[in-house]
N, C-alpha and C. Protein backbone atom coordinates (compact mmCIF):
# COMPACT_ATOMS: atom_id res chain seq x y z
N UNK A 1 9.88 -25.77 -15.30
CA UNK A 1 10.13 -25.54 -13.90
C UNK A 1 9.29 -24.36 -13.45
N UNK A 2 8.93 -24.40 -12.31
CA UNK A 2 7.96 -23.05 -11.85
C UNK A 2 8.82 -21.84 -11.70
N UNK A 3 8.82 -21.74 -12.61
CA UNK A 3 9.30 -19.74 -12.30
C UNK A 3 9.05 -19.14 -10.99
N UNK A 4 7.79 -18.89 -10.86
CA UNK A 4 7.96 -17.92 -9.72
C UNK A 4 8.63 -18.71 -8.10
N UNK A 5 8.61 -20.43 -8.35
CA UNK A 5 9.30 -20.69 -7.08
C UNK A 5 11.07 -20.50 -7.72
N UNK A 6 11.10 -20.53 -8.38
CA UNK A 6 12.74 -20.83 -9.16
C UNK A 6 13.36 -19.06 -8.67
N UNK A 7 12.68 -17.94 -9.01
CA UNK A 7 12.83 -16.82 -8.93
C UNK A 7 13.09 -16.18 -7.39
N UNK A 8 11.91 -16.96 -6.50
CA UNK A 8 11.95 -16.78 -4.87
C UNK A 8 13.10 -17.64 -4.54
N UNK A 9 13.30 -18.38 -4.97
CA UNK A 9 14.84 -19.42 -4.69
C UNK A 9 16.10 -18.32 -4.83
N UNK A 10 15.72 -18.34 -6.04
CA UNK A 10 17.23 -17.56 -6.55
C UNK A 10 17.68 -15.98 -5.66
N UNK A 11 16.52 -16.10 -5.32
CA UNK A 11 16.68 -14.01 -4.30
C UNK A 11 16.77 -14.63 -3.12
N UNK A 12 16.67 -15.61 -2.44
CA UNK A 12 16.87 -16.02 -1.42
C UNK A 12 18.23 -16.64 -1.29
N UNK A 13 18.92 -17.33 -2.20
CA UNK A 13 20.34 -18.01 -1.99
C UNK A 13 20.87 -17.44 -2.96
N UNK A 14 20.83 -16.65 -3.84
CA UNK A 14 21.78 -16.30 -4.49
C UNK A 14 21.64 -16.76 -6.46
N UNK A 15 21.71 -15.93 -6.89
CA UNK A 15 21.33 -16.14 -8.28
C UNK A 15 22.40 -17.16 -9.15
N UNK A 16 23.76 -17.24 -8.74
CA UNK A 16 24.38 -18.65 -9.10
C UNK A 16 24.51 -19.60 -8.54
N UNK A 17 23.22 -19.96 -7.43
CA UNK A 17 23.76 -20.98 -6.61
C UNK A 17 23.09 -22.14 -6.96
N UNK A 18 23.03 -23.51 -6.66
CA UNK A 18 22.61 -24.83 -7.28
C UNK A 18 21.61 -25.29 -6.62
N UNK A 19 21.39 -24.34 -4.60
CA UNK A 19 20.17 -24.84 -4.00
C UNK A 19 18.95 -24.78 -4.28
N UNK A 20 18.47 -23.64 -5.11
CA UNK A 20 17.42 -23.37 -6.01
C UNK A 20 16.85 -25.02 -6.55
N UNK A 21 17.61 -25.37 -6.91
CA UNK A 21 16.98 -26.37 -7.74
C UNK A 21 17.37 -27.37 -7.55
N UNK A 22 18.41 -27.95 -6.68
CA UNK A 22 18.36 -28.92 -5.63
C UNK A 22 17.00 -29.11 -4.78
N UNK A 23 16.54 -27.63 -4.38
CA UNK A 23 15.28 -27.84 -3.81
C UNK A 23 14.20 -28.02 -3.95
N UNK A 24 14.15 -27.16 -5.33
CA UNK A 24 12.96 -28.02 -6.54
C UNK A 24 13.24 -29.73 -6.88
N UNK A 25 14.02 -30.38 -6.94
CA UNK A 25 14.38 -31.40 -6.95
C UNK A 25 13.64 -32.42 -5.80
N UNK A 26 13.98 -31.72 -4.51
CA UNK A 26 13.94 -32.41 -3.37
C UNK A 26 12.15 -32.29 -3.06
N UNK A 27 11.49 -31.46 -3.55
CA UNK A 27 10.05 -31.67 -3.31
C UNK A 27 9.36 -32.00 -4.60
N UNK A 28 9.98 -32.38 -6.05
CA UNK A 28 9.19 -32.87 -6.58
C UNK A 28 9.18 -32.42 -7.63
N UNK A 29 9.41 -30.78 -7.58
CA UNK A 29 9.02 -29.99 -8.95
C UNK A 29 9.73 -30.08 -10.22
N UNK A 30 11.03 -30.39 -10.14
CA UNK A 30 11.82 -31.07 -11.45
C UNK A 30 12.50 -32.61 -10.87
N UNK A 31 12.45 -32.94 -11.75
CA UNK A 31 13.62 -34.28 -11.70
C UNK A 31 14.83 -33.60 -12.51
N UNK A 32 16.01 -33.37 -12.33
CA UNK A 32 17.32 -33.06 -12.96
C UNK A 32 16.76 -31.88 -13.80
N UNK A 33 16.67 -31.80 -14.96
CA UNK A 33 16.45 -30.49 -15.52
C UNK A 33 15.24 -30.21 -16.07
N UNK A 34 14.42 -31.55 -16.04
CA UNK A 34 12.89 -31.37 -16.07
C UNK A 34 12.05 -31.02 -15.60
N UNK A 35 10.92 -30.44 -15.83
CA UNK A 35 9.93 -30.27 -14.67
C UNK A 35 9.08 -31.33 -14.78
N UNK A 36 8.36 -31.59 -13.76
CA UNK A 36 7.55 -32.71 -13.29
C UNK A 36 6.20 -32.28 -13.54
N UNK A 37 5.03 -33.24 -13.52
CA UNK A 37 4.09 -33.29 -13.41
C UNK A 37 3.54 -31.97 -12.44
N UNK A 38 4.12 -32.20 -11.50
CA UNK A 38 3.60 -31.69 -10.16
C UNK A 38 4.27 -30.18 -9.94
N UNK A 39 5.29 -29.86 -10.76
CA UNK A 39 5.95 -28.79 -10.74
C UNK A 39 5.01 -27.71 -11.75
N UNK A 40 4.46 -28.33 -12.70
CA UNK A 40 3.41 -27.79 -13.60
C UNK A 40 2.42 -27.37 -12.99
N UNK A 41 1.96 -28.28 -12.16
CA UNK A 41 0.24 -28.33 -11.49
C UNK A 41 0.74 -26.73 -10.04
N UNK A 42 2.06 -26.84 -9.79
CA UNK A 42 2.13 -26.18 -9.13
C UNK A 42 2.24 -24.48 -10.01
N UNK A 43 3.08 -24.46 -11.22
CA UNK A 43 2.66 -23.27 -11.99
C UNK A 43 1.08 -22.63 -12.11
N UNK A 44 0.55 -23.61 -12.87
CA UNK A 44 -0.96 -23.53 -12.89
C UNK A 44 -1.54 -23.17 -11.70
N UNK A 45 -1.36 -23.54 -10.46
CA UNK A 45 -1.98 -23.06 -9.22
C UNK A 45 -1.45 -21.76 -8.74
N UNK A 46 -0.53 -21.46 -9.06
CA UNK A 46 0.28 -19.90 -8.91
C UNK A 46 -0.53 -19.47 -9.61
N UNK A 47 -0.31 -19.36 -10.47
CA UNK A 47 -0.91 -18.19 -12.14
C UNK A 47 -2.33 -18.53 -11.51
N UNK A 48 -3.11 -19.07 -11.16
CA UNK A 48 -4.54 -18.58 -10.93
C UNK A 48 -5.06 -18.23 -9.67
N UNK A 49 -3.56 -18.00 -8.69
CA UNK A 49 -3.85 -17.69 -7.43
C UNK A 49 -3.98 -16.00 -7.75
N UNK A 50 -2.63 -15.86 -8.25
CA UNK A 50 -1.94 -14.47 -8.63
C UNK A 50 -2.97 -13.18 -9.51
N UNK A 51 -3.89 -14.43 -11.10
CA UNK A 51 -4.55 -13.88 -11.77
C UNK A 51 -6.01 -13.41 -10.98
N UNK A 52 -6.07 -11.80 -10.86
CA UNK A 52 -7.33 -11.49 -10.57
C UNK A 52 -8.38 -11.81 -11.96
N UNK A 53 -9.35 -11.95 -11.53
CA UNK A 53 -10.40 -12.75 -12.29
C UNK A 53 -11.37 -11.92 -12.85
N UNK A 54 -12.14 -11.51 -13.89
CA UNK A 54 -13.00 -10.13 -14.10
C UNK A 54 -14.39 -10.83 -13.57
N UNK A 55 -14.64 -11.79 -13.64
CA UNK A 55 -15.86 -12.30 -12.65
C UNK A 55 -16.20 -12.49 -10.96
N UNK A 56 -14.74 -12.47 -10.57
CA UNK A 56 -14.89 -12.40 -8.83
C UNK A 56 -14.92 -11.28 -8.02
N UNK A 57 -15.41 -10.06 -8.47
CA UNK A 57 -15.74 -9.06 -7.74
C UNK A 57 -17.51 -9.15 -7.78
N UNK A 58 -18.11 -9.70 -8.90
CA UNK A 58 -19.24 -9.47 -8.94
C UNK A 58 -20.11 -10.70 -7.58
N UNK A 59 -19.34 -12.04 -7.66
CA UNK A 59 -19.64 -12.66 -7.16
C UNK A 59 -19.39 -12.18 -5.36
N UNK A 60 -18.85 -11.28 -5.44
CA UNK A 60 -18.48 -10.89 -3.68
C UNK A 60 -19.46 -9.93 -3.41
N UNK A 61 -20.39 -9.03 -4.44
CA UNK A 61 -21.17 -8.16 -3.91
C UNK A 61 -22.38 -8.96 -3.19
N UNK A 62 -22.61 -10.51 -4.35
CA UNK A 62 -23.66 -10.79 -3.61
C UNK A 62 -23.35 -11.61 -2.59
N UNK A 63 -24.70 -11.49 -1.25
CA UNK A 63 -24.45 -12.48 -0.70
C UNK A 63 -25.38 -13.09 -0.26
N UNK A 64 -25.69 -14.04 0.07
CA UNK A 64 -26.82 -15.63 0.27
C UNK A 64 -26.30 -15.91 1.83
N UNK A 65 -27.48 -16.04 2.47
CA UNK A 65 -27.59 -16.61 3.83
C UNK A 65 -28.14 -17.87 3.78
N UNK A 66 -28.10 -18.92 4.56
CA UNK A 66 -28.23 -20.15 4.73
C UNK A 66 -29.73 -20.24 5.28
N UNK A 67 -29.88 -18.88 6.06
CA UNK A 67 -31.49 -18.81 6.85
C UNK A 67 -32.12 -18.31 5.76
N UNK A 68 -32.31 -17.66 4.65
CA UNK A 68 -33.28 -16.91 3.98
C UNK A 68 -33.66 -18.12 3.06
N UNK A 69 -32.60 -19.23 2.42
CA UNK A 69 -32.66 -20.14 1.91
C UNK A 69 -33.29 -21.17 2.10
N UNK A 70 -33.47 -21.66 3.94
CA UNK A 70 -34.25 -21.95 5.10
C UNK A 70 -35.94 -21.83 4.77
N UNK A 71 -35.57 -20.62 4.92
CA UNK A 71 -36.96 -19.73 5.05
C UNK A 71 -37.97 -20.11 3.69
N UNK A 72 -37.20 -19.97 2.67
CA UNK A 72 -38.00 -19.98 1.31
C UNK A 72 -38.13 -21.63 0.63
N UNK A 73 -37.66 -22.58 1.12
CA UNK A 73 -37.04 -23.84 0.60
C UNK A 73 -38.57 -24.10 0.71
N UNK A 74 -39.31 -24.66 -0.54
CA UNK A 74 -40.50 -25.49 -0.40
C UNK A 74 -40.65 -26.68 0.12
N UNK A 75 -39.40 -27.70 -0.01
CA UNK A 75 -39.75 -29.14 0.50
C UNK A 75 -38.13 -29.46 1.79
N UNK A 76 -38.13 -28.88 2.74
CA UNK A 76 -36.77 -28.98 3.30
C UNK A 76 -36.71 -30.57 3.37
N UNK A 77 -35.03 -30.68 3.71
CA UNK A 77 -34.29 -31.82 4.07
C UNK A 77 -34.69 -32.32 5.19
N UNK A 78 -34.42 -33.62 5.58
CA UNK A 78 -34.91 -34.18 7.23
C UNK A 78 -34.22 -33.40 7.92
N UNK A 79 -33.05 -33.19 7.94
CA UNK A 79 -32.15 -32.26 9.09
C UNK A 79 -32.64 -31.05 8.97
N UNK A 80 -33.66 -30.40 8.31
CA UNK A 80 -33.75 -29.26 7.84
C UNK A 80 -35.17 -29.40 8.81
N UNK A 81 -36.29 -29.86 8.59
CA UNK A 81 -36.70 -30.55 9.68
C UNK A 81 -37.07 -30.85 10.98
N UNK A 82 -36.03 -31.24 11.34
CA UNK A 82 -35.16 -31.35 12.71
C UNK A 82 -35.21 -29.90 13.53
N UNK A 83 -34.71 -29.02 12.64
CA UNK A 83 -34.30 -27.84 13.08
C UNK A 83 -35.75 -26.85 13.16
N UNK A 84 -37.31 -27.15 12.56
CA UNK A 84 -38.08 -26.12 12.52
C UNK A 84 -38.90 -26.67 13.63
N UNK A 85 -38.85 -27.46 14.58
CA UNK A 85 -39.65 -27.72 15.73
C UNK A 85 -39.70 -26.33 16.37
């Protein structure tokens, strides 16, 4: 079952209450005391929303313009083209 939605459930209605996971139920994420397919895919998409990454700061220093790319492209696209009249 996804923890961190199971956890936001439980601080929201109450830590013995059954809506928690009635409501995981009702969108998918467990069937009865299982977790689902989709309740997984939804862990996995947490944990790599949450996990900062040691490669995505480097990728934010640089940055690429669409015109310099323009500018330097040896054989442009027809729409590309289009646009140097």
């Amino acid at each position: 079952m996804p923890k961190f939605l199971e956890e936001k459930l439980k601080k929201e209605y109450g830590a013995n209450s059954k809506i928690p996971y009635k409501v995981m139920n009702s969108i998918g994420a467990m069937k009865g005391n299982q977790e689902t397919a989709k309740g997984a895919a939804m862990e996995r998409k947490h944990e790599r929303a949450t996990k900062p990454e040691a490669h995505e700061s480097s990728h934010r220093a640089v940055t690429h313009s669409v015109g310099h790319y323009i500018e330097r492209s040896s054989k442009p696209t027809k729409s590309l083209r289009r646009e140097r009249h």
